[in-house]
C-alpha atoms as a PDB file:
ATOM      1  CA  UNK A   1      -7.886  31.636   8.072  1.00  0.00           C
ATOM      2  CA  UNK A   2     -10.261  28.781   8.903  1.00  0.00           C
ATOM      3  CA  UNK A   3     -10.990  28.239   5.320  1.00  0.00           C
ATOM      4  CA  UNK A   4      -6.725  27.940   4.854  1.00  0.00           C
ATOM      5  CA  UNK A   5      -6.490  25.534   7.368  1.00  0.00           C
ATOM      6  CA  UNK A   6      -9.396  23.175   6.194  1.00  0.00           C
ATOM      7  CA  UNK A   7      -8.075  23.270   3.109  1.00  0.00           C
ATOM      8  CA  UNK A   8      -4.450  22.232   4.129  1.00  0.00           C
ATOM      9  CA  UNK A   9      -6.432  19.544   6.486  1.00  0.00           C
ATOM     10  CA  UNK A  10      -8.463  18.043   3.342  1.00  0.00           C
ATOM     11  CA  UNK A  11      -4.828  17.796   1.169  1.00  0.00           C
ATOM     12  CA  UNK A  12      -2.887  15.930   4.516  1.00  0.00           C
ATOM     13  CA  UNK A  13      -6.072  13.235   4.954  1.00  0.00           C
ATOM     14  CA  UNK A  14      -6.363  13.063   0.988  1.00  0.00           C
ATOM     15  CA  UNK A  15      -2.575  12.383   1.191  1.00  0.00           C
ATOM     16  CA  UNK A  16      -2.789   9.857   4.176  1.00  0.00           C
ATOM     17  CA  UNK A  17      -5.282   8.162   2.196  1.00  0.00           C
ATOM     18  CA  UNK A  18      -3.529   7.648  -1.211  1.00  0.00           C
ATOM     19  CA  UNK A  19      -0.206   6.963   1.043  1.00  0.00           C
ATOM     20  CA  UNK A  20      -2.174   3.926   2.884  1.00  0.00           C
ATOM     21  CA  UNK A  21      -3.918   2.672  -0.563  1.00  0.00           C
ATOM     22  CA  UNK A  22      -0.022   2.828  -2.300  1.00  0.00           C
ATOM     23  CA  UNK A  23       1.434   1.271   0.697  1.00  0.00           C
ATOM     24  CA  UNK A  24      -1.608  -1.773   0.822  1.00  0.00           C
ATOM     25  CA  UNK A  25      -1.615  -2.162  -3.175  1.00  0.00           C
ATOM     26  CA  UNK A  26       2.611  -2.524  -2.931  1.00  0.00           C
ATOM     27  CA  UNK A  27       2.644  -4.557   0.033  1.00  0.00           C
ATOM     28  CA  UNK A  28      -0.602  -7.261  -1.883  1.00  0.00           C
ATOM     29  CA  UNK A  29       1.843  -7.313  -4.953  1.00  0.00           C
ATOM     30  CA  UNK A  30       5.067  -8.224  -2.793  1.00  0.00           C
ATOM     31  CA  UNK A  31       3.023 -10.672  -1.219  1.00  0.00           C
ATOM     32  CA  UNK A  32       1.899 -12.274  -4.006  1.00  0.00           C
ATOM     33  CA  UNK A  33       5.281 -12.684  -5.700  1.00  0.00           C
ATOM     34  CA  UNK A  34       6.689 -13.711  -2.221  1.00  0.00           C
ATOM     35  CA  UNK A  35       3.439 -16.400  -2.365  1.00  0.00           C
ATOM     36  CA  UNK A  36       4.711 -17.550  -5.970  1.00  0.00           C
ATOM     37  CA  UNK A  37       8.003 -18.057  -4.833  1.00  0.00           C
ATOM     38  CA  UNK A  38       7.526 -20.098  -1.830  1.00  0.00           C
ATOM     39  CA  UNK A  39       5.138 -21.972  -3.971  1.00  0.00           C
ATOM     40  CA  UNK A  40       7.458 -22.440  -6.423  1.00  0.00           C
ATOM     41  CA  UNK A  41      10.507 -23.279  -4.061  1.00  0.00           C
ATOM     42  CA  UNK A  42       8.090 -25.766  -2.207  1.00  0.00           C
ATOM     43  CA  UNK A  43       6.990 -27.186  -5.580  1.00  0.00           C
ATOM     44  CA  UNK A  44      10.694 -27.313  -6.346  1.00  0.00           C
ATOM     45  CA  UNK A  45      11.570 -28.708  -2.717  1.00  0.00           C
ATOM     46  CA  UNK A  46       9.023 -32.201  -3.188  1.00  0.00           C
END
């Protein structure tokens, strides 16, 4: 029983974890392009 449930804890926090690094690496890369394209609308702009 105890081993069940530490197992089933271990996969939800390995989950959490790869959830948070997918969300951080997705939300870098749409900050990046949304960086190049207010660069390149400001670049544009003057």
């Amino acid at each position: 029983m105890s081993r069940a449930s530490f197992a089933i804890s271990t996969v939800t926090i390995d989950n959490i974890t790869c959830f948070i690094r997918s969300f951080f690496v997705l939300s870098f890369f749409a900050f990046s392009l949304f960086d190049g394209v207010l660069l390149c609308l400001i670049g544009h702009a003057y």
